[in-house]
N, C-alpha and C. Protein backbone atom coordinates (compact mmCIF):
# COMPACT_ATOMS: atom_id res chain seq x y z
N UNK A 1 50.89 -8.62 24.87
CA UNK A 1 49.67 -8.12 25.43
C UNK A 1 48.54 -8.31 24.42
N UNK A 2 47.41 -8.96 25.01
CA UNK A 2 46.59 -9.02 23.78
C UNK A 2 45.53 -8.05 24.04
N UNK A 3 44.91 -7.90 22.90
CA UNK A 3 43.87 -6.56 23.14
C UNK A 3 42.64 -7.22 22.35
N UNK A 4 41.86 -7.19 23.13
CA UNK A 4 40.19 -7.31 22.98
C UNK A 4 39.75 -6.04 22.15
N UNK A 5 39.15 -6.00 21.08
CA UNK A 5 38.28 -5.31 20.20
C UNK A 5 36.69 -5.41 20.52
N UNK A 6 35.75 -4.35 21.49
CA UNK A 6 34.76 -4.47 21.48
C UNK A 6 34.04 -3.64 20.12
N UNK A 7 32.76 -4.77 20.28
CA UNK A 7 32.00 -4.20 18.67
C UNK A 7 30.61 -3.72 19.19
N UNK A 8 30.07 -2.98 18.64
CA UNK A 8 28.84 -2.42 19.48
C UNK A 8 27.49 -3.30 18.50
N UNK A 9 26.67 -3.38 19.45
CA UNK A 9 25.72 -4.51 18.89
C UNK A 9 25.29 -3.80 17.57
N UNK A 10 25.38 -2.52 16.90
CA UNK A 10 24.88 -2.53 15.76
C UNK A 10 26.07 -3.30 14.78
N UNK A 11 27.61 -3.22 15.05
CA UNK A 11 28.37 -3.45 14.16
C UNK A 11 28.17 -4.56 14.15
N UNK A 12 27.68 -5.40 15.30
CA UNK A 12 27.84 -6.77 15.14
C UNK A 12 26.63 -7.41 13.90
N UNK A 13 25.51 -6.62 13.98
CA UNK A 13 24.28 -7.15 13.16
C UNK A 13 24.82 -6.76 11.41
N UNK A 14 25.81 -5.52 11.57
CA UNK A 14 25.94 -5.28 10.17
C UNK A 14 27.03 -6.37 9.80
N UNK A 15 28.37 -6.79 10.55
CA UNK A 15 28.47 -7.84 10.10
C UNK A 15 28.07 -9.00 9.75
N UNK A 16 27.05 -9.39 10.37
CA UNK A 16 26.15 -10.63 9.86
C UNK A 16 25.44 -10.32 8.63
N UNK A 17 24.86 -9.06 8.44
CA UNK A 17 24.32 -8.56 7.21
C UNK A 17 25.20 -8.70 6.07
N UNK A 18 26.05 -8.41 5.89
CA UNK A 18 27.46 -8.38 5.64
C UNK A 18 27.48 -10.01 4.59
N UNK A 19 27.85 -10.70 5.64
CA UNK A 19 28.51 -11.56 5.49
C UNK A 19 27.37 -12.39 5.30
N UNK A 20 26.25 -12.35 5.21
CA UNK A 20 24.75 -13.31 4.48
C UNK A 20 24.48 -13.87 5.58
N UNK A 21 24.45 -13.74 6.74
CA UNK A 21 24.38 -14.87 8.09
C UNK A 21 23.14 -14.21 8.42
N UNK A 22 22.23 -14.58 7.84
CA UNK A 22 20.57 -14.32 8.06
C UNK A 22 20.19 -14.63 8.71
N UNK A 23 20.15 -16.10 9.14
CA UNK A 23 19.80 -16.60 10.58
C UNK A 23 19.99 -15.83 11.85
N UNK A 24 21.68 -15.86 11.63
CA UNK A 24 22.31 -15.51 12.72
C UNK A 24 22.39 -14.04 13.42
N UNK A 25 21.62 -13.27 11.98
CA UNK A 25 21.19 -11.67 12.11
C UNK A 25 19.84 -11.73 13.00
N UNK A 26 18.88 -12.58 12.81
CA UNK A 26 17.36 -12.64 13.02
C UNK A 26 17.62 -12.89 14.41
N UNK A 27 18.43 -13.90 14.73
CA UNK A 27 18.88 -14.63 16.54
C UNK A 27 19.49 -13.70 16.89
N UNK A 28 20.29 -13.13 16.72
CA UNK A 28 21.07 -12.22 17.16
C UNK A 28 19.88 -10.63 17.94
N UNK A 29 19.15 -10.56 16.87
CA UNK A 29 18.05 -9.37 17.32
C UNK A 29 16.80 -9.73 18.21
N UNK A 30 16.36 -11.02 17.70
CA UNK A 30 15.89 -12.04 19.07
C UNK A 30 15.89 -12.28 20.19
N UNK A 31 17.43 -12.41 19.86
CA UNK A 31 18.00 -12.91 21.99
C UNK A 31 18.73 -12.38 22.11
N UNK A 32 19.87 -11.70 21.44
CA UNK A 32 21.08 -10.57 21.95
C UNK A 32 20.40 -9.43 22.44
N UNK A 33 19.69 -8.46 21.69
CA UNK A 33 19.71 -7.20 21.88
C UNK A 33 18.58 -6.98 23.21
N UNK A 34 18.78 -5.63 24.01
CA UNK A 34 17.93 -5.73 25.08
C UNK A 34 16.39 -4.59 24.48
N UNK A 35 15.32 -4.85 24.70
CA UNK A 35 13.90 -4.79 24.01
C UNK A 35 14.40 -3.22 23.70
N UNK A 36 14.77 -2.41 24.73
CA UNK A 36 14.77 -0.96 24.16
C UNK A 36 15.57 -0.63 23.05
N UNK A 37 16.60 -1.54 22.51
CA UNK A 37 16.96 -1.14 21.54
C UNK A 37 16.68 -1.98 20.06
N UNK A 38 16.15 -2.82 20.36
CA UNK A 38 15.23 -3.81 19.15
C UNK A 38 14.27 -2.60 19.03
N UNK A 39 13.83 -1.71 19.15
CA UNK A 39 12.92 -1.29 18.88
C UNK A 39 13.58 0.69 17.97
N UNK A 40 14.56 0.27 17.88
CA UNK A 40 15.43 1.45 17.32
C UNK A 40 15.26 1.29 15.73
N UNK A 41 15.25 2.15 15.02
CA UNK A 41 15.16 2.02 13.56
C UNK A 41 15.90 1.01 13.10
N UNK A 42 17.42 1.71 13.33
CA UNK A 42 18.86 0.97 12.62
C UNK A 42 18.69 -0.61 12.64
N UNK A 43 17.94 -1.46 13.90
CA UNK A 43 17.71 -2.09 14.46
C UNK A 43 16.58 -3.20 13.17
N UNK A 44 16.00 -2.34 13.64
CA UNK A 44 14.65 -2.58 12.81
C UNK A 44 15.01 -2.85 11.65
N UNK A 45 15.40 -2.11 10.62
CA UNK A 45 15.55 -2.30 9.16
C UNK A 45 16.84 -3.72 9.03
N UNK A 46 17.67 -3.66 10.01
CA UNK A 46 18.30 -5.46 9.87
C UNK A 46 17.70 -6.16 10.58
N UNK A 47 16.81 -6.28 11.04
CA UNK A 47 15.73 -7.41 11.61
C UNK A 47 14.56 -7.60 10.21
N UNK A 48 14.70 -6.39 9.68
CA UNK A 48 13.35 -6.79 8.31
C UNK A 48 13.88 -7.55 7.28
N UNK A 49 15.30 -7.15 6.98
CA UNK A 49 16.28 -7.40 5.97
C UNK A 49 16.11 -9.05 6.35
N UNK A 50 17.03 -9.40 7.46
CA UNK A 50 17.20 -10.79 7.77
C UNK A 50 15.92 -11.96 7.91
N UNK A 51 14.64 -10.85 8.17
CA UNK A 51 13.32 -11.94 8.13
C UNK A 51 13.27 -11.88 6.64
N UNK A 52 13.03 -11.25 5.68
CA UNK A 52 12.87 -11.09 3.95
C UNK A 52 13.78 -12.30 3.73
N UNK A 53 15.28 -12.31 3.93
CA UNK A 53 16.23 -13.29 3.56
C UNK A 53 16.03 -14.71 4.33
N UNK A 54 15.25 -15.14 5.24
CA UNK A 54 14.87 -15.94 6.01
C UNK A 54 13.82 -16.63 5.34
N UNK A 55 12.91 -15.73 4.28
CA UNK A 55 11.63 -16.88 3.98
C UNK A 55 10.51 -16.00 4.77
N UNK A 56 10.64 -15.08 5.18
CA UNK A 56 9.63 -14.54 5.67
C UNK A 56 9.45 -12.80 5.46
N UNK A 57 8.73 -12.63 4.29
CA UNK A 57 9.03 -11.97 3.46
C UNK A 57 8.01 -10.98 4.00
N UNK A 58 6.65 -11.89 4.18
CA UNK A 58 5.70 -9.98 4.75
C UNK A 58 5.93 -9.92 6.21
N UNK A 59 6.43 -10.90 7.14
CA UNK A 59 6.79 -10.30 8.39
C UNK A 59 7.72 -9.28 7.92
N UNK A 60 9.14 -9.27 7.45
CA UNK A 60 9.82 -8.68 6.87
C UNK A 60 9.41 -7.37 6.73
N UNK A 61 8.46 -7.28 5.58
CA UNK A 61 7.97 -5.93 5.14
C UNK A 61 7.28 -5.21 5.97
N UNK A 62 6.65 -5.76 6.97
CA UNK A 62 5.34 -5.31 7.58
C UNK A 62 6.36 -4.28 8.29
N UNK A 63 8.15 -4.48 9.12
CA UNK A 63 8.51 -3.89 9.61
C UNK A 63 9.53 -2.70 9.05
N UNK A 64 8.94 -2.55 7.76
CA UNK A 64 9.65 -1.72 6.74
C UNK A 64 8.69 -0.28 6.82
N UNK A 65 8.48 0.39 7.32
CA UNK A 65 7.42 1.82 7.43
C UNK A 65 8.27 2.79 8.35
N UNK A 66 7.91 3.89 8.06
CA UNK A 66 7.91 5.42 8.63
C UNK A 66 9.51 5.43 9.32
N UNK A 67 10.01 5.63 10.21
CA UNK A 67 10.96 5.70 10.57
C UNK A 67 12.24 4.98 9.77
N UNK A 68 11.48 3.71 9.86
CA UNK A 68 12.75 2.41 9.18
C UNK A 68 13.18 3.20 8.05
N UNK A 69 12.47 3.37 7.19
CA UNK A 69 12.17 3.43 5.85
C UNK A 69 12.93 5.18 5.65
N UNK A 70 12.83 5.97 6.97
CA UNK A 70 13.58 6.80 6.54
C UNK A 70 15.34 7.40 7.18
N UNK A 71 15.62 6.27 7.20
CA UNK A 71 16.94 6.41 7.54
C UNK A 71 17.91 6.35 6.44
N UNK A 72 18.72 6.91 6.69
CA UNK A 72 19.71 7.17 5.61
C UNK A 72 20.22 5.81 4.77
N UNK A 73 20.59 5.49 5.24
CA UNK A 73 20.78 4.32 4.74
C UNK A 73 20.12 2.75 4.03
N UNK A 74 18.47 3.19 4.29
CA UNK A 74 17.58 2.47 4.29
C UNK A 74 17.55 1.83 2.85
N UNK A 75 17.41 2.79 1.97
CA UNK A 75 17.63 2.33 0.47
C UNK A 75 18.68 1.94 0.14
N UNK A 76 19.99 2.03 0.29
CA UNK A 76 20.72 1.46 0.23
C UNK A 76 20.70 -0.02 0.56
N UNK A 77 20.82 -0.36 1.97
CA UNK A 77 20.52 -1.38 2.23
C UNK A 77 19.49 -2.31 1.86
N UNK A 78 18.33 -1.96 1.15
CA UNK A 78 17.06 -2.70 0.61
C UNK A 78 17.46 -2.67 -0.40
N UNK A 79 17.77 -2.15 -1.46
CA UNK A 79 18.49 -2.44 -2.62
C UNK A 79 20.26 -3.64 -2.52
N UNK A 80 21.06 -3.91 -1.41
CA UNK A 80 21.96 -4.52 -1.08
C UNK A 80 21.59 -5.96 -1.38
N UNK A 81 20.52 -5.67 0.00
CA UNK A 81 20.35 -7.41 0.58
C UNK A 81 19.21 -7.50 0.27
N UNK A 82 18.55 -6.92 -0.77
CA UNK A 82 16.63 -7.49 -0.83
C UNK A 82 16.48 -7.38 -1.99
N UNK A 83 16.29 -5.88 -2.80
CA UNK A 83 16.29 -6.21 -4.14
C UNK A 83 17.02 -6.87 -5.06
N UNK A 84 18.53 -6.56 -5.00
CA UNK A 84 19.57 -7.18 -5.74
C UNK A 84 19.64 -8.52 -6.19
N UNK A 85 19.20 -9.22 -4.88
CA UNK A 85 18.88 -10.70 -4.55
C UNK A 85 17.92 -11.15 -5.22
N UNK A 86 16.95 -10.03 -4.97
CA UNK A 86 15.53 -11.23 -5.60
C UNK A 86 15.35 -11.07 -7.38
N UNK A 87 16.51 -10.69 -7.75
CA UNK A 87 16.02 -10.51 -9.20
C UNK A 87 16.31 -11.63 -9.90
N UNK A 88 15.92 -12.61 -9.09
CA UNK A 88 16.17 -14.25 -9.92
C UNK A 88 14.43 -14.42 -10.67
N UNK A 89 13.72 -13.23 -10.59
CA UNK A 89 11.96 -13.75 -10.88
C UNK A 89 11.17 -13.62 -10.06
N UNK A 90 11.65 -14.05 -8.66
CA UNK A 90 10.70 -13.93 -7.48
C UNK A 90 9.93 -12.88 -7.15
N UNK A 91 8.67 -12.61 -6.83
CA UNK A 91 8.35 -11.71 -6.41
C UNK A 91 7.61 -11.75 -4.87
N UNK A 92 7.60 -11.07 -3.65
CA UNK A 92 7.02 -10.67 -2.79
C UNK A 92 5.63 -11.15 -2.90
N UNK A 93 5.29 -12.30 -2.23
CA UNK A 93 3.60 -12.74 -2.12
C UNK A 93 3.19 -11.65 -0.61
N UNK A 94 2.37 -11.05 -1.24
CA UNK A 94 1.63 -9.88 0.16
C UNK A 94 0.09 -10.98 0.59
């Protein structure tokens, strides 16, 4: 008997987060998710993450404020996949 494992669209974005698939995080929140929930924090802060890691660094940020910014997990994750990363020199052109 085989058994199907459903993943709920946030697990699916944290695996792409996860696993560096930036693109595939940004498309994924693009064209997977339906508008009412692209517009959810949890949502939000891996759609900012994956535009920052994409090359698009103040779209990125612009969606980093008030809610995003205060979820539990928020610093964590910006310190994961954003700061950690950019400490090759780079800095954020605003």
């Amino acid at each position: 008997m085989e058994q199907t494992i459903e993943r709920t669209p946030a697990q699916q974005v944290d695996t792409l987060l996860r696993g560096g698939q930036w693109l595939e995080a940004r498309a994924f929140h693009e064209r997977e998710l339906p508008r009412t929930e692209r517009s959810e924090p949890n949502f939000q802060l891996a759609y900012a993450i994956a535009r920052i890691r994409c090359g698009r660094e103040r779209a990125g940020l612009e969606l980093l404020k008030g809610a995003v910014l205060a979820l539990p997990k928020a610093r964590a994750d910006r310190r994961r996949y954003v700061v950690g990363r950019r400490g090759d020199g780079h800095r954020f052109e605003l």
